[in-house]
C-alpha atoms as a PDB file:
ATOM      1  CA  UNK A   1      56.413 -21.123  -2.160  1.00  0.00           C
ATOM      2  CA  UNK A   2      54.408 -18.446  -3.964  1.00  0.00           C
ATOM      3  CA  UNK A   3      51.776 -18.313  -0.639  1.00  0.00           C
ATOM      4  CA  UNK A   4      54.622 -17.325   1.668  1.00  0.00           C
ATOM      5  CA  UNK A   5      56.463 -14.687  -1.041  1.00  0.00           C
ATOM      6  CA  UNK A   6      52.646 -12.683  -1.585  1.00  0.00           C
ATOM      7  CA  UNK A   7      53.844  -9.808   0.697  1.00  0.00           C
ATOM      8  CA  UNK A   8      56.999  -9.636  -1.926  1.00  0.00           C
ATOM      9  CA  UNK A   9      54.716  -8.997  -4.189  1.00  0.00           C
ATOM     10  CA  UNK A  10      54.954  -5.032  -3.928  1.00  0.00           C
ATOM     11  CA  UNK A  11      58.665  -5.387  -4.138  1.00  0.00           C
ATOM     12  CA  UNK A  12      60.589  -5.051  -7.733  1.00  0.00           C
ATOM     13  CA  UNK A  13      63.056  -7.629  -6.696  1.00  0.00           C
ATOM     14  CA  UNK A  14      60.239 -10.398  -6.585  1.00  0.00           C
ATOM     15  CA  UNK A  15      62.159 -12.372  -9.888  1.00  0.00           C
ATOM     16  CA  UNK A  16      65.034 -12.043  -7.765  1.00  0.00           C
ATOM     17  CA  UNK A  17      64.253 -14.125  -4.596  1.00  0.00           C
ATOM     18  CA  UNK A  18      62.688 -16.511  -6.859  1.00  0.00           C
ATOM     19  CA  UNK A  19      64.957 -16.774  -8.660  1.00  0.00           C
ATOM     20  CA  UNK A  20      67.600 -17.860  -5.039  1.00  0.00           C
ATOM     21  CA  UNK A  21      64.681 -19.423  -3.812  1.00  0.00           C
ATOM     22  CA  UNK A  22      64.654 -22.059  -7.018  1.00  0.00           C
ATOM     23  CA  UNK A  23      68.774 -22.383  -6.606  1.00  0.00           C
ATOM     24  CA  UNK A  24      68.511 -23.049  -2.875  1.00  0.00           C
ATOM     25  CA  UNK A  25      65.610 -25.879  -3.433  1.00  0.00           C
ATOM     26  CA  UNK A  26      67.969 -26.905  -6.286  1.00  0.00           C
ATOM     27  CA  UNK A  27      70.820 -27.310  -4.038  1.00  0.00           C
ATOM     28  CA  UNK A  28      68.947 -28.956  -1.319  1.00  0.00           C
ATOM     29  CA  UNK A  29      67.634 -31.907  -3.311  1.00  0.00           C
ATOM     30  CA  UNK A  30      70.960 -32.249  -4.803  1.00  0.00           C
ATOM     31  CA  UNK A  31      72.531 -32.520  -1.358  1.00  0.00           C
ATOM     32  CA  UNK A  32      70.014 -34.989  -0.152  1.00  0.00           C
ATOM     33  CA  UNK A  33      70.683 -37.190  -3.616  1.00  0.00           C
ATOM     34  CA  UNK A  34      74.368 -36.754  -3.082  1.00  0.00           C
ATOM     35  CA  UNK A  35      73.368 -38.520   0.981  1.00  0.00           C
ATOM     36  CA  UNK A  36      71.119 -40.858  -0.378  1.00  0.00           C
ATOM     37  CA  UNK A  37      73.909 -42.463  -2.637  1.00  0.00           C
ATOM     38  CA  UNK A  38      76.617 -42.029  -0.139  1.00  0.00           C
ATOM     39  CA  UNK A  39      74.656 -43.260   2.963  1.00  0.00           C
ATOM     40  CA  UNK A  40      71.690 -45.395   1.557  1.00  0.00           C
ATOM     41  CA  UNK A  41      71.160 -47.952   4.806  1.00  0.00           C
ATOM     42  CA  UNK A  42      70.160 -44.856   7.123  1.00  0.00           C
ATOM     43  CA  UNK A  43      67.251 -44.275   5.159  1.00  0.00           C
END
């Protein structure tokens, strides 16, 4: 994550896409646990 975001680093708003960054990996592995329960035999 922080390899990818070191041409943010000039910007002030750095804390800030972090900061979605964390939510959206947040929300991802909750959606994938949420599909694992629901649909355990495709996996």
């Amino acid at each position: 994550m922080v390899m990818h975001h070191k041409r943010r680093d000039r910007q002030p708003s750095t804390a800030q896409t972090l900061n979605l960054d964390s939510r959206r990996t947040l929300a991802l592995v909750g959606y994938v646990c949420i599909l694992c329960i629901f649909i355990p035999n495709d996996i």
